[in-house]
N, C-alpha and C. Protein backbone atom coordinates (compact mmCIF):
# COMPACT_ATOMS: atom_id res chain seq x y z
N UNK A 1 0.85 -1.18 0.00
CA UNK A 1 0.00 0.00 0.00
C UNK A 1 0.89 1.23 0.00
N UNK A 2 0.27 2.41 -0.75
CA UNK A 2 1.46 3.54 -0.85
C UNK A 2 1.12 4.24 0.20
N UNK A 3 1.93 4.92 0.97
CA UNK A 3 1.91 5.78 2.27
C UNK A 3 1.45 7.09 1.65
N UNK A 4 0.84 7.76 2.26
CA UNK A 4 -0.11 9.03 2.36
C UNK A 4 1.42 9.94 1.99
N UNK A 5 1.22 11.08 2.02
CA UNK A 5 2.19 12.21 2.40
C UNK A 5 1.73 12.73 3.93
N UNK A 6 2.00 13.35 4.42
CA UNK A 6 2.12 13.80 6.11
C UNK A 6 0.85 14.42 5.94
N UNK A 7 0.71 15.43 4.94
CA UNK A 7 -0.27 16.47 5.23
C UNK A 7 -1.71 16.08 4.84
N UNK A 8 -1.63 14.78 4.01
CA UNK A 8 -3.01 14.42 3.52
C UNK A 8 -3.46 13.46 4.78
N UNK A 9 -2.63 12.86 5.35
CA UNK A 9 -2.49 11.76 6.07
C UNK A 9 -3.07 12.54 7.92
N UNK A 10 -2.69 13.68 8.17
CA UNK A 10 -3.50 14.50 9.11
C UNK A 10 -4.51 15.39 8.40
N UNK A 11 -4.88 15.17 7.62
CA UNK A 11 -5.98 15.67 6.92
C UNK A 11 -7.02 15.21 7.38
N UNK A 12 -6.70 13.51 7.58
CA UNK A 12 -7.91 12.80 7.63
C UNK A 12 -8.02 11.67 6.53
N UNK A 13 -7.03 11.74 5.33
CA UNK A 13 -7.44 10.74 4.29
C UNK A 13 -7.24 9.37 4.94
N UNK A 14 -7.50 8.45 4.27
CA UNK A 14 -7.15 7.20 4.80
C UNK A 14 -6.50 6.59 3.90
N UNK A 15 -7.05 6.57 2.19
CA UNK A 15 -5.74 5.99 1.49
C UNK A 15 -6.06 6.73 0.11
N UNK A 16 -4.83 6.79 -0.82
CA UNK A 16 -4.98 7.25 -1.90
C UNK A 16 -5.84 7.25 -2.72
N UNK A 17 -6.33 8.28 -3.01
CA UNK A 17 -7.90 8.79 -4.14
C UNK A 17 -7.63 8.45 -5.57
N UNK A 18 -8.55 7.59 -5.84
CA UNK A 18 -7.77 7.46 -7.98
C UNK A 18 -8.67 8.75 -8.75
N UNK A 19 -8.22 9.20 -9.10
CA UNK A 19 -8.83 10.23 -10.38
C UNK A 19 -8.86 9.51 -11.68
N UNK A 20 -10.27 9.66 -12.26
CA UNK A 20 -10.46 8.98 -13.66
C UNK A 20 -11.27 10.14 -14.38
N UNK A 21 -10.55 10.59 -15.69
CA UNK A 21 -11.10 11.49 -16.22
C UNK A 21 -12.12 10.81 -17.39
N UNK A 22 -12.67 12.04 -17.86
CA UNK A 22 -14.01 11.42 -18.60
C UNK A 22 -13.82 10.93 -19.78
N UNK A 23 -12.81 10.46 -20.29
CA UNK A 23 -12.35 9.93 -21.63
C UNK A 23 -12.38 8.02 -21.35
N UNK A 24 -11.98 8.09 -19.96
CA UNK A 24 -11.97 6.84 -19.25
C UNK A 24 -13.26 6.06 -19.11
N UNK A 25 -14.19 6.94 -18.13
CA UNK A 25 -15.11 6.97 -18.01
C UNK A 25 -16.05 6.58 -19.54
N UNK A 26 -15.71 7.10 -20.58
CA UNK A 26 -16.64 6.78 -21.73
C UNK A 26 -16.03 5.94 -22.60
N UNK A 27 -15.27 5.05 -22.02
CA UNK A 27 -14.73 4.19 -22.93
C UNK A 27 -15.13 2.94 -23.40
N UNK A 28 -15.90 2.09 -23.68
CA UNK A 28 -16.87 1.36 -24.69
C UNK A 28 -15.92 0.54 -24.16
N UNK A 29 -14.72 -0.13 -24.28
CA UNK A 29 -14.08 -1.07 -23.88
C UNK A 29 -13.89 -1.73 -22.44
N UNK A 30 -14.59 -1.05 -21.60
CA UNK A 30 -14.47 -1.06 -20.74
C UNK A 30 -15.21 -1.67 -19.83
N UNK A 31 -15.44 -2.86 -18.90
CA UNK A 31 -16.44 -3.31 -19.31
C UNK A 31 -17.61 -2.77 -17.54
N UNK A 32 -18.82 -2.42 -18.41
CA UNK A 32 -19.84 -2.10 -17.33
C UNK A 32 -19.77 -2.68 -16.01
N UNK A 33 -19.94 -1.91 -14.93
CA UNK A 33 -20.28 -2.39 -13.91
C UNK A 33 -21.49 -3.16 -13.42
N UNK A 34 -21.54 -4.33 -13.18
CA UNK A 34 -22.43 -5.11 -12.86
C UNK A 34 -23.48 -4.51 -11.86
N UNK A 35 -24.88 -4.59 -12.31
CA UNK A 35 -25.70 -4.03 -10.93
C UNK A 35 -26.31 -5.46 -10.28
N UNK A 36 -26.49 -4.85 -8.82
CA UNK A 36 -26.65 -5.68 -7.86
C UNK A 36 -28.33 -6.64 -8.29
N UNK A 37 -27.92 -8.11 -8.21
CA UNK A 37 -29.15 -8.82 -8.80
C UNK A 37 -30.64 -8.02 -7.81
N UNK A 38 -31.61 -7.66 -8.56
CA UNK A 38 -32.55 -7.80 -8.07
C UNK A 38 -33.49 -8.90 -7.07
N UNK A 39 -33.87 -8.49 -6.05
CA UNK A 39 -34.68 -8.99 -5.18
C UNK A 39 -35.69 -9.06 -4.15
N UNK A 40 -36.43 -9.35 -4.10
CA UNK A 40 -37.31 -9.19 -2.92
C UNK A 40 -37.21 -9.89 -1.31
N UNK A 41 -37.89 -9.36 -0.47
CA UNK A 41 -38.36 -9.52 0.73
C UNK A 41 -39.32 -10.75 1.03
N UNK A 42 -39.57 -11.53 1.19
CA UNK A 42 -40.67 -12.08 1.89
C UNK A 42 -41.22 -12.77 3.14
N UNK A 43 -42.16 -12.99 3.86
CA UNK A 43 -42.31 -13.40 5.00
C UNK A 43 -42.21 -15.44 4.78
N UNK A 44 -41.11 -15.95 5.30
CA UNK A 44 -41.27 -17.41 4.95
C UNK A 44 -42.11 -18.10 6.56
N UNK A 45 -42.58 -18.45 6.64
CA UNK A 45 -42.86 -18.98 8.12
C UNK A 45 -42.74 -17.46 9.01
N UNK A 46 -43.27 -16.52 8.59
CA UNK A 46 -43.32 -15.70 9.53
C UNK A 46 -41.49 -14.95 10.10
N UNK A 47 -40.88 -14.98 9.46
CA UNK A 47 -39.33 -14.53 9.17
C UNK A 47 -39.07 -13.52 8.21
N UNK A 48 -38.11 -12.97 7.73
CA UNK A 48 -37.54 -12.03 6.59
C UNK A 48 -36.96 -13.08 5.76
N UNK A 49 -37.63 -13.35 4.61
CA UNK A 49 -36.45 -14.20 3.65
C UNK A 49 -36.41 -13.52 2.31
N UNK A 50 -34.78 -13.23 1.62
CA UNK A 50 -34.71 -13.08 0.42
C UNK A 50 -34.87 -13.58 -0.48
N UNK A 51 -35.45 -13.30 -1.97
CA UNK A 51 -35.07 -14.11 -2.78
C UNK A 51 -35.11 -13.31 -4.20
N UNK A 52 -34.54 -14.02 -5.02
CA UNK A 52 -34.65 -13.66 -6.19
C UNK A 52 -35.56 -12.68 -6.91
N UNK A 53 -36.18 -11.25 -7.33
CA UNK A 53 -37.39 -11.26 -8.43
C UNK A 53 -37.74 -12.92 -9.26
N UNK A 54 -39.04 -12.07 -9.21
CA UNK A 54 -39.62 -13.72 -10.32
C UNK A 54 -39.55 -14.71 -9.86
N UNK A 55 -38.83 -15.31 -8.31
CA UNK A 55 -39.04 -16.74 -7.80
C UNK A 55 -40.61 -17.31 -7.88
N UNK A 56 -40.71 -18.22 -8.45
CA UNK A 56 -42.08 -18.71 -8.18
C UNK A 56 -42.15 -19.48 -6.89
N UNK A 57 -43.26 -19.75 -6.27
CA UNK A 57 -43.20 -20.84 -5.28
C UNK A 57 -42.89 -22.43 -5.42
N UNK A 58 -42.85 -22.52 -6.62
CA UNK A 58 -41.86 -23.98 -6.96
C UNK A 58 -40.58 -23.19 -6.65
N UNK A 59 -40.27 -22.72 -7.01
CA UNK A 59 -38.69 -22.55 -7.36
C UNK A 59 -38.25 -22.56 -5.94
N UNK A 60 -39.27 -21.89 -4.82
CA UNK A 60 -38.81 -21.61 -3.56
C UNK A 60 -38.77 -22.48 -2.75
N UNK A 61 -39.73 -23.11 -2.54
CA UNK A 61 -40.20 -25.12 -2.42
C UNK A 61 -38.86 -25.65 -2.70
N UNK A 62 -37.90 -25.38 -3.99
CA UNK A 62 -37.05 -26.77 -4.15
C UNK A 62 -36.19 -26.23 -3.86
N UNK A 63 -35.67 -24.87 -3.62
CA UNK A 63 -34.34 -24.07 -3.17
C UNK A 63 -34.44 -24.37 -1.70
N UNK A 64 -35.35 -24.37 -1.17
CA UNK A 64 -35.50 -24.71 0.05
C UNK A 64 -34.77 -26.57 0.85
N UNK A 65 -34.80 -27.34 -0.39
CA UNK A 65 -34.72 -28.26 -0.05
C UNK A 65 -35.74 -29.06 0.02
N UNK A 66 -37.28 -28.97 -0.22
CA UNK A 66 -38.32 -29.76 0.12
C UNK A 66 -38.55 -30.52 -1.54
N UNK A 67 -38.94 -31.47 -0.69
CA UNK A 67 -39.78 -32.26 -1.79
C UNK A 67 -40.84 -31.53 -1.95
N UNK A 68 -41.50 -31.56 -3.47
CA UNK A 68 -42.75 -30.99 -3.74
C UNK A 68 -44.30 -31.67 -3.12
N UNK A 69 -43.92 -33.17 -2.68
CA UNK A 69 -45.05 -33.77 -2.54
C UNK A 69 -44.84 -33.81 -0.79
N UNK A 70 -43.92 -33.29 -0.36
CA UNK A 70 -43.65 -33.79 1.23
C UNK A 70 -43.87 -32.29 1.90
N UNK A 71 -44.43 -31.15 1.51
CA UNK A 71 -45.09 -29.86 2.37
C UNK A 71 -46.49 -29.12 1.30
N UNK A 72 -47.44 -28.57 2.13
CA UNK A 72 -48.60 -27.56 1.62
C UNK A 72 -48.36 -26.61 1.74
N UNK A 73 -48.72 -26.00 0.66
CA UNK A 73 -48.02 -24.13 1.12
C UNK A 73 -49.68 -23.27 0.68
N UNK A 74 -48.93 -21.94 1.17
CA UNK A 74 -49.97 -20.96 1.50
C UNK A 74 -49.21 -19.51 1.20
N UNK A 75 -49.72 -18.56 0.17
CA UNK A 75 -49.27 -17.39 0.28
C UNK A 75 -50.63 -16.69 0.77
N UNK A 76 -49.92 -15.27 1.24
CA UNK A 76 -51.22 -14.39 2.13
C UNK A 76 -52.12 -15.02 2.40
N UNK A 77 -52.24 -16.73 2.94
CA UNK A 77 -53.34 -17.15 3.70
C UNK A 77 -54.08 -17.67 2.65
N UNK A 78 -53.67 -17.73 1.52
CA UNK A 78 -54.80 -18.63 0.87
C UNK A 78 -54.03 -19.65 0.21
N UNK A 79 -54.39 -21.01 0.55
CA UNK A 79 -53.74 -22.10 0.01
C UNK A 79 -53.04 -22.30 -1.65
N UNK A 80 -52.40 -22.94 -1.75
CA UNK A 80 -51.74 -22.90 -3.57
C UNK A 80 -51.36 -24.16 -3.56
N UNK A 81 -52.17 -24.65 -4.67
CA UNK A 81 -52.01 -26.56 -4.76
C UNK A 81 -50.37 -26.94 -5.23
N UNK A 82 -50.33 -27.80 -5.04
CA UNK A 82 -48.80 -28.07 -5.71
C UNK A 82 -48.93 -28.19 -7.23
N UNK A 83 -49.90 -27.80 -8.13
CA UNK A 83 -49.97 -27.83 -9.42
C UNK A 83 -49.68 -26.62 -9.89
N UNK A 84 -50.05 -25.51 -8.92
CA UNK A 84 -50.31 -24.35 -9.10
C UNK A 84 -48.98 -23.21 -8.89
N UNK A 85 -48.13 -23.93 -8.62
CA UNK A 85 -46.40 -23.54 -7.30
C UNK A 85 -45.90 -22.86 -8.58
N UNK A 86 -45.74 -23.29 -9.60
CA UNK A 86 -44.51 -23.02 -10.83
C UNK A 86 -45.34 -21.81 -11.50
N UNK A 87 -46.98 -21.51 -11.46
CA UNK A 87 -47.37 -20.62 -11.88
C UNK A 87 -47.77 -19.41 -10.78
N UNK A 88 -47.31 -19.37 -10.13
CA UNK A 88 -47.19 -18.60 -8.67
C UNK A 88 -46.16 -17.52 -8.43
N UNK A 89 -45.32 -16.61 -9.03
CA UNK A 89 -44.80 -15.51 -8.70
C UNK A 89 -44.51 -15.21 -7.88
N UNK A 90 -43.80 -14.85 -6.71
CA UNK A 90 -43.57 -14.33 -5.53
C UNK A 90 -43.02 -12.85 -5.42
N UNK A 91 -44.05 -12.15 -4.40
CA UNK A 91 -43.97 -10.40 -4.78
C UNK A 91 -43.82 -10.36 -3.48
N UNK A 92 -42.89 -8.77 -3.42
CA UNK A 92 -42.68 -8.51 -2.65
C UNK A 92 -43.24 -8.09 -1.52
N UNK A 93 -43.11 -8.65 -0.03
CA UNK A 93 -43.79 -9.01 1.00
C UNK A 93 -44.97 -10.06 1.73
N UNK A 94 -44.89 -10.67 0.32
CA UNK A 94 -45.75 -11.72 0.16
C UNK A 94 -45.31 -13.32 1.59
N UNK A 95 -46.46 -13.11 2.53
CA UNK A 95 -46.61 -14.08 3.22
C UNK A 95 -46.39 -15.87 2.91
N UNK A 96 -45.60 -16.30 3.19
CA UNK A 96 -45.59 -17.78 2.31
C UNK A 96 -45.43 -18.69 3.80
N UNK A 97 -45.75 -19.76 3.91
CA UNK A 97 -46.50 -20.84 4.59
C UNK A 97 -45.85 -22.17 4.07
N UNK A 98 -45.03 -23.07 4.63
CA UNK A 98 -44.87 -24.23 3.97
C UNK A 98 -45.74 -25.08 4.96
N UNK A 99 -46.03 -25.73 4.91
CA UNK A 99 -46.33 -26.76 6.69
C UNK A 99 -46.39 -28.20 5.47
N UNK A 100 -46.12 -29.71 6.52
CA UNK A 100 -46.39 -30.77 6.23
C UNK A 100 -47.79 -30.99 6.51
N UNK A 101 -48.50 -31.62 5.41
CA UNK A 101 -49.37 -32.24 5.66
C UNK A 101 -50.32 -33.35 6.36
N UNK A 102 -51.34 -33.05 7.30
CA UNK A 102 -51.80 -34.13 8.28
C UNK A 102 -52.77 -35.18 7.62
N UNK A 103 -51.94 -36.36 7.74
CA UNK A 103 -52.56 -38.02 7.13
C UNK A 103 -52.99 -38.64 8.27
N UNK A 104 -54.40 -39.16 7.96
CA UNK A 104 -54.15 -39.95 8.94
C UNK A 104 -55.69 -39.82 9.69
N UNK A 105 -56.00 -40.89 10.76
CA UNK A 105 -57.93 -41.03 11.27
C UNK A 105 -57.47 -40.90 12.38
């Protein structure tokens, strides 16, 4: 790391500033800065969970680790069949519910 000079260094800087002039800046070769993937918020079991834009509730079901046939899910309280998971969208703040299903007399 290059050492400050004295006077920048009680200035307050902490480490050397790069200057890029605008020829740099508009240079086509150069390659774009990546923006940060888009994503949303949602409530999983009553928690903060991230995920992707556009996750459907399949997608979230198997990222999760579950089998599709081994939990019932529920967004904002209203049930979603497991036929229905891959055409299901997940928006932001959207309540989601996995629970196992009760078999059985």
């Amino acid at each position: 790391m290059t050492e400050l000079p004295a006077c920048l260094a009680t200035a307050g800087y902490a480490s050397p500033r790069v200057l890029v002039d605008a020829k740099t800046l508009e240079n086509p070769k150069l390659p774009a800065a990546a923006a940060p993937p888009a994503g949303i918020i949602l409530q999983l079991d009553g928690q903060p969970h991230p995920v992707p834009a556009g996750t459907t509730l399949a997608e979230l079901v198997a990222t999760l680790g579950h089998e599709a046939q081994a939990v019932s899910t529920a967004v904002n309280g209203e049930f979603v069949a497991r036929a229905a998971r891959a055409a299901r969208p997940l928006r932001e703040g959207d309540a989601v519910l996995l629970f196992r299903p009760i078999v059985g007399g």
